[in-house]
N, C-alpha and C. Protein backbone atom coordinates (compact mmCIF):
# COMPACT_ATOMS: atom_id res chain seq x y z
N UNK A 1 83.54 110.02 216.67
CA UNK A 1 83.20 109.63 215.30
C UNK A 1 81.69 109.61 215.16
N UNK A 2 81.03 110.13 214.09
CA UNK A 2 79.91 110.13 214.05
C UNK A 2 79.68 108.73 213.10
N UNK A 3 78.41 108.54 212.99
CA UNK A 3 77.68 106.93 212.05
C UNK A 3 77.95 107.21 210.83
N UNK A 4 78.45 107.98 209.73
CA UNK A 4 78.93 107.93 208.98
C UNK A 4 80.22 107.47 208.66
N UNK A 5 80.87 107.90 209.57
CA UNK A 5 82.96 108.03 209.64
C UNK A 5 82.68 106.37 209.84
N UNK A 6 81.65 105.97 210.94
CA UNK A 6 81.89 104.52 211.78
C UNK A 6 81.44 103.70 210.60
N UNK A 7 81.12 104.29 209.82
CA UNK A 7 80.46 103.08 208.76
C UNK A 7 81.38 102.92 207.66
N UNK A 8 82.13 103.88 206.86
CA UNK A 8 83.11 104.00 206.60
C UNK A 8 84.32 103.06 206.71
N UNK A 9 84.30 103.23 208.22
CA UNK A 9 85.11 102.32 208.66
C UNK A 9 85.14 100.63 208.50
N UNK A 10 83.66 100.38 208.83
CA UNK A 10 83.28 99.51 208.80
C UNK A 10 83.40 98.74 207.15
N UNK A 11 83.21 99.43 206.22
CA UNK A 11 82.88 99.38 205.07
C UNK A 11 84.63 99.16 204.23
N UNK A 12 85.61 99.88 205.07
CA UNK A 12 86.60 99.54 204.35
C UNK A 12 87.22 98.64 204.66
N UNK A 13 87.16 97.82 206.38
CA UNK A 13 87.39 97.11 207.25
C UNK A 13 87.09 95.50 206.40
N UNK A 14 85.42 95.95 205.92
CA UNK A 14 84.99 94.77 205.23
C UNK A 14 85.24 94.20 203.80
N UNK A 15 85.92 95.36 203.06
CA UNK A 15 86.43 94.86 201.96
C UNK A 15 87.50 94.13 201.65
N UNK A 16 88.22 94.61 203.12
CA UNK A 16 89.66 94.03 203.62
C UNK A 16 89.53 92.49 203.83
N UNK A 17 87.86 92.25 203.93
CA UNK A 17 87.91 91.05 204.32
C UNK A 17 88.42 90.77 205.96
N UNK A 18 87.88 91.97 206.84
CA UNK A 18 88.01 91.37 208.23
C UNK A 18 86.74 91.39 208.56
N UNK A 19 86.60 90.47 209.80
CA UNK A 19 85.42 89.71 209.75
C UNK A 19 84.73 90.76 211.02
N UNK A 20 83.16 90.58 211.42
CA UNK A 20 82.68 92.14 212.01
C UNK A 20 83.16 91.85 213.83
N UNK A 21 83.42 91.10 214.18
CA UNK A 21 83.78 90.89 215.75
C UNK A 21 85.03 91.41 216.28
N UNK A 22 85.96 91.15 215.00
CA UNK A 22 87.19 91.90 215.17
C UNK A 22 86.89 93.59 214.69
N UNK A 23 86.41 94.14 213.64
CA UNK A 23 85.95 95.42 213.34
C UNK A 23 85.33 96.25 214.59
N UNK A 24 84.20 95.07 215.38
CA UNK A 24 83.61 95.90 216.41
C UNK A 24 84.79 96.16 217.82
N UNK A 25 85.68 94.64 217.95
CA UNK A 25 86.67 94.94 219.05
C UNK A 25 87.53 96.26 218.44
N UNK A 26 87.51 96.49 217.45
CA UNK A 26 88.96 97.76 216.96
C UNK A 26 88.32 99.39 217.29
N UNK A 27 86.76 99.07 216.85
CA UNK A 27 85.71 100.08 217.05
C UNK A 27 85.75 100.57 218.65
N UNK A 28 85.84 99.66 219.41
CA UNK A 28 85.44 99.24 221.34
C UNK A 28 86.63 99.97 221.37
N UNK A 29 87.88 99.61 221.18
CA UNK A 29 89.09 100.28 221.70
C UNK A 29 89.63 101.28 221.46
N UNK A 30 88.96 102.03 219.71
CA UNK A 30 89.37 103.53 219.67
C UNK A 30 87.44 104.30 220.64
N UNK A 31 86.62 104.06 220.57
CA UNK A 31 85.44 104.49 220.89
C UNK A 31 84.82 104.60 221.83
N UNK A 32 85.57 103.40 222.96
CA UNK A 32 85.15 102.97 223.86
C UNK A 32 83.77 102.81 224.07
N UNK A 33 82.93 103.39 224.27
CA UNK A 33 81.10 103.54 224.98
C UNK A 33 80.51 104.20 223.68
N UNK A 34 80.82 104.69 223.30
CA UNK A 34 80.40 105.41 222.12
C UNK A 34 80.36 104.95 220.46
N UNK A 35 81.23 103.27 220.68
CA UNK A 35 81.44 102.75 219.35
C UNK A 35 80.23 101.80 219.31
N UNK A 36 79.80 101.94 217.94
CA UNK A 36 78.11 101.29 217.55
C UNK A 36 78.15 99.70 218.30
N UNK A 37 77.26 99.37 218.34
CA UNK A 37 76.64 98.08 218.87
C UNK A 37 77.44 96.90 217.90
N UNK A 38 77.87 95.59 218.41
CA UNK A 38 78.08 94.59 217.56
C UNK A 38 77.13 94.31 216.60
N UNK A 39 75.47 94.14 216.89
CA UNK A 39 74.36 93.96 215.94
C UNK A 39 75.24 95.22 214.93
N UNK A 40 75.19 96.67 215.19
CA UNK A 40 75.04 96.89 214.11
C UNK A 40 76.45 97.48 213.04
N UNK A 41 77.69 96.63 214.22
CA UNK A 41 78.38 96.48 212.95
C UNK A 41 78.61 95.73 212.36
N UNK A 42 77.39 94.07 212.54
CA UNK A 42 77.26 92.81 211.95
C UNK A 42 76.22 93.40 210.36
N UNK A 43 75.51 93.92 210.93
CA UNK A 43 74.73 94.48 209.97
C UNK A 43 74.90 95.23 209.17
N UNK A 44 75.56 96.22 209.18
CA UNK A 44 76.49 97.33 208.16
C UNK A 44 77.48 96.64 207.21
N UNK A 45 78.09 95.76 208.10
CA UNK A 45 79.42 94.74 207.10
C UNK A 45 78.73 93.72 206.50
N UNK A 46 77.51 93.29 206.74
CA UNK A 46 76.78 92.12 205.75
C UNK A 46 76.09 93.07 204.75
N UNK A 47 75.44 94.04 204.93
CA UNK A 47 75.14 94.94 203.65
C UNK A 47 76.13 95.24 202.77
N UNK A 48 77.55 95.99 203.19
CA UNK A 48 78.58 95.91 202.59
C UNK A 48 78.71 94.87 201.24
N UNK A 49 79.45 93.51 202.36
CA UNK A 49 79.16 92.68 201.47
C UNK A 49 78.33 92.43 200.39
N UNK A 50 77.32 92.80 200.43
CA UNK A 50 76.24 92.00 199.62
C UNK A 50 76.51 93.86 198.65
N UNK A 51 77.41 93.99 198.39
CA UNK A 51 77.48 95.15 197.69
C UNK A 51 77.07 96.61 197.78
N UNK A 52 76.60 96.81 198.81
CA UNK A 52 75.87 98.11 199.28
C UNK A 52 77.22 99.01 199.25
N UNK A 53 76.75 100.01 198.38
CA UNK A 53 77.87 101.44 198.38
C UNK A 53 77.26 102.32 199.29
N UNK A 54 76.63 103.29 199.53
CA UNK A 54 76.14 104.16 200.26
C UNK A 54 76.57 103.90 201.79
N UNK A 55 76.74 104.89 202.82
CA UNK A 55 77.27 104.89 204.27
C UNK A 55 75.78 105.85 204.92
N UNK A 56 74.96 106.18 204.48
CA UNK A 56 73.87 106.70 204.62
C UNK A 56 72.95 105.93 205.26
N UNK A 57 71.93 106.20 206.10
CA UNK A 57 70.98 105.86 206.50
C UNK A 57 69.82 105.50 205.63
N UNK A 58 68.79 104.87 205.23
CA UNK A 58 67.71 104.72 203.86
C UNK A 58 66.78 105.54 204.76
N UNK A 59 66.18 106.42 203.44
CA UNK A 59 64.77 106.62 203.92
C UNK A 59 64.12 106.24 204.49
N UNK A 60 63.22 106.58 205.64
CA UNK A 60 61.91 106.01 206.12
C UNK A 60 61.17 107.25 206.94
N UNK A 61 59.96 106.78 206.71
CA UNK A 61 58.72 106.75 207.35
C UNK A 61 58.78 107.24 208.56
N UNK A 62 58.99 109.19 208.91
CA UNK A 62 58.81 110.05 210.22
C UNK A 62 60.57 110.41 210.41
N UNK A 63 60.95 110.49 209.50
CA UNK A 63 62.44 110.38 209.27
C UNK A 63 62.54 112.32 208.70
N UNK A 64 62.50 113.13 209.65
CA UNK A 64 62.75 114.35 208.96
C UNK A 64 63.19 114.67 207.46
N UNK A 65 62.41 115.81 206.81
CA UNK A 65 63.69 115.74 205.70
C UNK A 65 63.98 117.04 205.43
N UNK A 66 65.60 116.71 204.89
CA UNK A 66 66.37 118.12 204.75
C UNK A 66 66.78 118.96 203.85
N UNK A 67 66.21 118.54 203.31
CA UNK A 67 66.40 118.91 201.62
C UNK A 67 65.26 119.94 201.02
N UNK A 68 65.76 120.72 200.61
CA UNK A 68 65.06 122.21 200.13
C UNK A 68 64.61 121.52 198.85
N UNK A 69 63.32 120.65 198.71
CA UNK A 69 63.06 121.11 196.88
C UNK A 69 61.66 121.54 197.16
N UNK A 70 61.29 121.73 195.48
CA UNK A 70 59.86 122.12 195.35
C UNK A 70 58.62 120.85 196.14
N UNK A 71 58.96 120.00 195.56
CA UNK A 71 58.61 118.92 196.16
C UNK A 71 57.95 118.80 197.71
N UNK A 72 59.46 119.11 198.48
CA UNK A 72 59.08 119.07 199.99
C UNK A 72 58.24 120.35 201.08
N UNK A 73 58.43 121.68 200.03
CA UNK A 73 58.10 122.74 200.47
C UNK A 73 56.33 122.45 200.19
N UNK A 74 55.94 121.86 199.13
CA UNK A 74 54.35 121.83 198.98
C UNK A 74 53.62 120.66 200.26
N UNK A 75 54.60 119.76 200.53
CA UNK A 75 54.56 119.13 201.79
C UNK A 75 54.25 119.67 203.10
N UNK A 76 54.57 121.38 202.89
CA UNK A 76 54.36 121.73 203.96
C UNK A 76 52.75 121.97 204.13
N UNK A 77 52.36 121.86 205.47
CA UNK A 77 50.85 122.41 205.31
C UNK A 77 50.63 124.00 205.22
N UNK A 78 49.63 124.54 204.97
CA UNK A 78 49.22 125.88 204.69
C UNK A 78 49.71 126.49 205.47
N UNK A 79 49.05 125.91 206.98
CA UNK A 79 49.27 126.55 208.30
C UNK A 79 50.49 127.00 208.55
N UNK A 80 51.60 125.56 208.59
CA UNK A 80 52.98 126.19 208.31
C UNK A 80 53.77 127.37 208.15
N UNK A 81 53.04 126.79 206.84
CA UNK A 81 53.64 127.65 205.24
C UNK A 81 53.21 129.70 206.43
N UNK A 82 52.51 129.45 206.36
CA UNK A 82 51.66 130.65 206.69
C UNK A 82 52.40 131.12 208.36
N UNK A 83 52.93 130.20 209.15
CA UNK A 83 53.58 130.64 210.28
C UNK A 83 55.14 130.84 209.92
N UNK A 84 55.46 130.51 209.24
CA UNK A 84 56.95 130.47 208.47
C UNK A 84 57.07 131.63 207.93
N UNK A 85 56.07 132.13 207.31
CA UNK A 85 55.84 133.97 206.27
C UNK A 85 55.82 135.01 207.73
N UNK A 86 55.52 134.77 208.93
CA UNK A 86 55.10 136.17 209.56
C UNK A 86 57.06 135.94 210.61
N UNK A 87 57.07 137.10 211.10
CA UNK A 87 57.97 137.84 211.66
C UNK A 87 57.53 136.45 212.85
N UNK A 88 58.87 136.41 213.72
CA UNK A 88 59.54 136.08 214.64
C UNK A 88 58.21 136.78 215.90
N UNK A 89 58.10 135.70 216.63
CA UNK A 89 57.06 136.58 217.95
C UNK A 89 57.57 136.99 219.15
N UNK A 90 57.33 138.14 219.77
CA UNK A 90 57.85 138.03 221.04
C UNK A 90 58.43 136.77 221.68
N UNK A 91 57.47 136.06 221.61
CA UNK A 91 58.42 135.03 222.46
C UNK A 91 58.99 134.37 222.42
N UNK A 92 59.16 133.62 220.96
CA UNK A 92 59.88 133.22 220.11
C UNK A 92 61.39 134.07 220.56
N UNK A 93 61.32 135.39 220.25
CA UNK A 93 62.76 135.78 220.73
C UNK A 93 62.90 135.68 221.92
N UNK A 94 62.35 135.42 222.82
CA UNK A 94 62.81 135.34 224.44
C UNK A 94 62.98 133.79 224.54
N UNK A 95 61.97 132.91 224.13
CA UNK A 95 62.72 131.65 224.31
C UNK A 95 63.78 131.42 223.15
N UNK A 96 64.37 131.89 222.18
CA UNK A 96 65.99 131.51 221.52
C UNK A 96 66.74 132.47 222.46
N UNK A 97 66.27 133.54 223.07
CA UNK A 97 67.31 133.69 224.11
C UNK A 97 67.55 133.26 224.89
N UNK A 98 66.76 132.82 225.82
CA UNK A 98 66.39 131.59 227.20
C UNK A 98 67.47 130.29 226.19
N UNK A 99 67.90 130.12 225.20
CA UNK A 99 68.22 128.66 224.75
C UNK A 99 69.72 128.78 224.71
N UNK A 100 69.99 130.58 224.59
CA UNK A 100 71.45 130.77 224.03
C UNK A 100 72.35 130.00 225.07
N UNK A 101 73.29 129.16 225.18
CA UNK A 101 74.33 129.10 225.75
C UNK A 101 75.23 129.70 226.81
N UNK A 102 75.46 129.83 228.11
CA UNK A 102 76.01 130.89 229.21
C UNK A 102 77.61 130.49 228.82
N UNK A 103 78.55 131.55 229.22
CA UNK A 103 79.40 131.47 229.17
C UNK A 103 80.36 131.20 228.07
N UNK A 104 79.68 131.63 226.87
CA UNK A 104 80.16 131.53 225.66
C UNK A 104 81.05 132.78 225.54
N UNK A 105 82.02 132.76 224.51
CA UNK A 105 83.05 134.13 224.07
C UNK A 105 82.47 135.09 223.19
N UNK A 106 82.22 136.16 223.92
CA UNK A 106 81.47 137.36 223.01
C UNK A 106 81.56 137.21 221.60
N UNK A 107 81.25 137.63 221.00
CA UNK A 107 80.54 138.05 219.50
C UNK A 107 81.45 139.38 218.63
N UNK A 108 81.26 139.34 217.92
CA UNK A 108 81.96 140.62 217.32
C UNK A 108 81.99 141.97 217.98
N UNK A 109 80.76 142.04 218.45
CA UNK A 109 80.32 143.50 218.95
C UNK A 109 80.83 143.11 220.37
N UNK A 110 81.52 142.43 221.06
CA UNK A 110 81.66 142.08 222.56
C UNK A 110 80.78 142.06 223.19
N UNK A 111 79.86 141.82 222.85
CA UNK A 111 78.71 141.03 224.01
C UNK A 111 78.56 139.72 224.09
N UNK A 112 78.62 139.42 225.49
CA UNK A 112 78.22 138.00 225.86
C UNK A 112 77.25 137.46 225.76
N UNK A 113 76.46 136.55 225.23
CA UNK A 113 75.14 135.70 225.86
C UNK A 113 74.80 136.30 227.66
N UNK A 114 75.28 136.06 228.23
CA UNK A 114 75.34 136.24 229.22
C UNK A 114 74.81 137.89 229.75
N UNK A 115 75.28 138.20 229.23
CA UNK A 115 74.81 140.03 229.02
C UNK A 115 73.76 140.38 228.51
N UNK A 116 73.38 139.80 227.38
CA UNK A 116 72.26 139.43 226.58
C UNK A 116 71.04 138.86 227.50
N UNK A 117 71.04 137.67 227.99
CA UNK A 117 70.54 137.25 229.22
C UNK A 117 70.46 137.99 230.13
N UNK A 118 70.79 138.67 230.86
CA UNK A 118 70.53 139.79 232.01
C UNK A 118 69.95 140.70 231.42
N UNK A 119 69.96 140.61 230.06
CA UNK A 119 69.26 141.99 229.89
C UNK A 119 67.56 142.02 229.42
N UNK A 120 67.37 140.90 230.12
CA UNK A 120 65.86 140.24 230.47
C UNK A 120 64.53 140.89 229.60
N UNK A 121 63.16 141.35 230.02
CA UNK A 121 62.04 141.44 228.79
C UNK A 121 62.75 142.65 228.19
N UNK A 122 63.13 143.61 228.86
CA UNK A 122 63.32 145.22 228.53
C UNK A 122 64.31 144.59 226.59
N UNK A 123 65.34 144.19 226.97
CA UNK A 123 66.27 143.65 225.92
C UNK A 123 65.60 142.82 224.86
N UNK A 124 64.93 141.94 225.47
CA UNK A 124 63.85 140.86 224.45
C UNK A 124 63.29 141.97 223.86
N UNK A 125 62.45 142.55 223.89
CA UNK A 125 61.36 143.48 222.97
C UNK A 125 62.32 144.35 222.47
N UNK A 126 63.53 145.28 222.47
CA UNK A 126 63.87 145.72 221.65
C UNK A 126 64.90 145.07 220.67
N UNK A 127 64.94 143.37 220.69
CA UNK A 127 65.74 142.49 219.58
C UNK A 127 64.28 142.58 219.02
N UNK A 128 63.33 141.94 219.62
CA UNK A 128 61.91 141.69 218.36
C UNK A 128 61.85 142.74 217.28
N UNK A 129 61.76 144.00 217.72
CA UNK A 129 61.89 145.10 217.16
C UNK A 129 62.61 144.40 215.91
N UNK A 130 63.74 144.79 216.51
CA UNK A 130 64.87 144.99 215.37
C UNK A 130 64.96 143.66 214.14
N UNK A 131 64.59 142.58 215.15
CA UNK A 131 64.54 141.14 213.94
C UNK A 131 63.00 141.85 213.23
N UNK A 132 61.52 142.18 213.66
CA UNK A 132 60.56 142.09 212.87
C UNK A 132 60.89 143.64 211.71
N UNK A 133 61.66 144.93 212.38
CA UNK A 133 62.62 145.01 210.78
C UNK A 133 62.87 145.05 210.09
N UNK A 134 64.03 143.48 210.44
CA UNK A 134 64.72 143.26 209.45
C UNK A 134 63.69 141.73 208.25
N UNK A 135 62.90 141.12 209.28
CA UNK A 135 62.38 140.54 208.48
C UNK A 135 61.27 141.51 207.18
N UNK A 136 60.59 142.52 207.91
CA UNK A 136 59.85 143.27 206.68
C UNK A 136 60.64 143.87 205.61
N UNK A 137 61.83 144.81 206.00
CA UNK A 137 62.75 145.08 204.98
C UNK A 137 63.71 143.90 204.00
N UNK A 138 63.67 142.94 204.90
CA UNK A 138 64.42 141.44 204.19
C UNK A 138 65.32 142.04 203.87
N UNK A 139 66.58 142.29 204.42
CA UNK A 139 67.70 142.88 204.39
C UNK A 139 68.61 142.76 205.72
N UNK A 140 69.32 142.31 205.59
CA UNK A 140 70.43 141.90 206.44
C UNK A 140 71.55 142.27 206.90
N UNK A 141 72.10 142.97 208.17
CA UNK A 141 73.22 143.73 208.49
C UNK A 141 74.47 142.76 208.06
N UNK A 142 75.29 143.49 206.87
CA UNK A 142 75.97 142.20 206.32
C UNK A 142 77.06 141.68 207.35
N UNK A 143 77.49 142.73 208.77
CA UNK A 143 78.38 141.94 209.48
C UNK A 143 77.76 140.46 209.90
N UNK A 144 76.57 140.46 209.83
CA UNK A 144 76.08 138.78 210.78
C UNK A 144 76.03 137.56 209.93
N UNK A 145 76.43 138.05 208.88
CA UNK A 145 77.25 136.86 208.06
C UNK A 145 78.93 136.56 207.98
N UNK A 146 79.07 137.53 208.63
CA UNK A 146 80.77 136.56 208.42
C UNK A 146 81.01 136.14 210.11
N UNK A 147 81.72 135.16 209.84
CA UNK A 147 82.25 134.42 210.84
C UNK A 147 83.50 134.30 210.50
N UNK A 148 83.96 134.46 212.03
CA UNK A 148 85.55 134.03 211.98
C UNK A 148 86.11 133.10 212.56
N UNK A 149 87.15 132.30 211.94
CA UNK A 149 87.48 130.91 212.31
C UNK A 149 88.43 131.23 213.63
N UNK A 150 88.74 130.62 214.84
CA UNK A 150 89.59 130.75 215.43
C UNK A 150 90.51 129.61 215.77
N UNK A 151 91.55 129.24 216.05
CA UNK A 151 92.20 127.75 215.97
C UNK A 151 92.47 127.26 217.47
N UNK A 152 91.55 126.12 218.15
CA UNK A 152 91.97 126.15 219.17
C UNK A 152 93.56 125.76 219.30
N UNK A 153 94.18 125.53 218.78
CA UNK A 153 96.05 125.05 218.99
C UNK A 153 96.70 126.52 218.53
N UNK A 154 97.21 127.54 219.43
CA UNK A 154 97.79 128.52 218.90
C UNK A 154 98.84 128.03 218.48
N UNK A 155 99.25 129.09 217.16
CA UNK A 155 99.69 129.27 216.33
C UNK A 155 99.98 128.22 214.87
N UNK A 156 98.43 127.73 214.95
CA UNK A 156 98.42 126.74 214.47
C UNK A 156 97.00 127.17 213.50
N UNK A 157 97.28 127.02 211.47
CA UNK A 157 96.01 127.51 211.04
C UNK A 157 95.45 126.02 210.04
């Protein structure tokens, strides 16, 4: 469960009028190690109370933000702004390759990460190629947008 679902929980737990020691023991026994701290499901269910709707975290201060507006983009500095406009660098593509995942299930085209990976600088410089490209043409091979769902429970959608 992520801190949303857990707050949720917490939040409907507390309207019920159960009190947060029992909420956090119910939390402990589906969550085990992973279910939030008593502080802070004392603290989530006293906000509750006191009427708080939102299951969200509040703003603050060094708190990333994720949100595309005009607003946040002028936030960016020049420099940024200006490393964000140029093509992908050599090494940039060798370290997101160095990051890919081993042993993952090929890709459309049947290649592995793994294959990809062995196929060391020689392979790196001719993806740069092909990403710097596709970034100047800004045009996109439309297979690398679809994805396909697969179900881990066969026969099950």
């Amino acid at each position: 469960m992520d801190n949303e679902l857990n707050r949720y929980y917490i939040k409907i737990r507390t309207i019920l009028g159960i009190d947060p020691k029992t909420i956090h023991e119910e939390l402990v026994t589906v969550l085990g190690p992973n279910a939030p701290s008593y502080t802070t499901v004392t603290r989530w269910a006293k906000r509750f109370r006191e009427g708080r709707e939102e299951v969200n975290d509040d703003p603050r201060f060094g708190r990333p933000i994720s949100e595309l507006t005009d607003e946040n983009i002028e936030l960016l500095s020049s420099e940024e702004q200006n490393r964000q406009d140029k093509p992908p660098s050599l090494l940039e593509v060798e370290e997101a390759i160095r990051r890919m995942k081993s042993g993952k299930a090929p890709g459309m085209d049947g290649v592995s990460t793994d294959v990809i990976k062995a196929g060391g600088y020689a392979l790196s410089i001719r993806f740069h190629t092909l990403f710097v490209e596709i970034w100047e043409e800004k045009e996109t091979i439309d297979d690398w947008s679809t994805a396909i769902i697969i179900s881990p429970i066969q026969g099950k959608r």
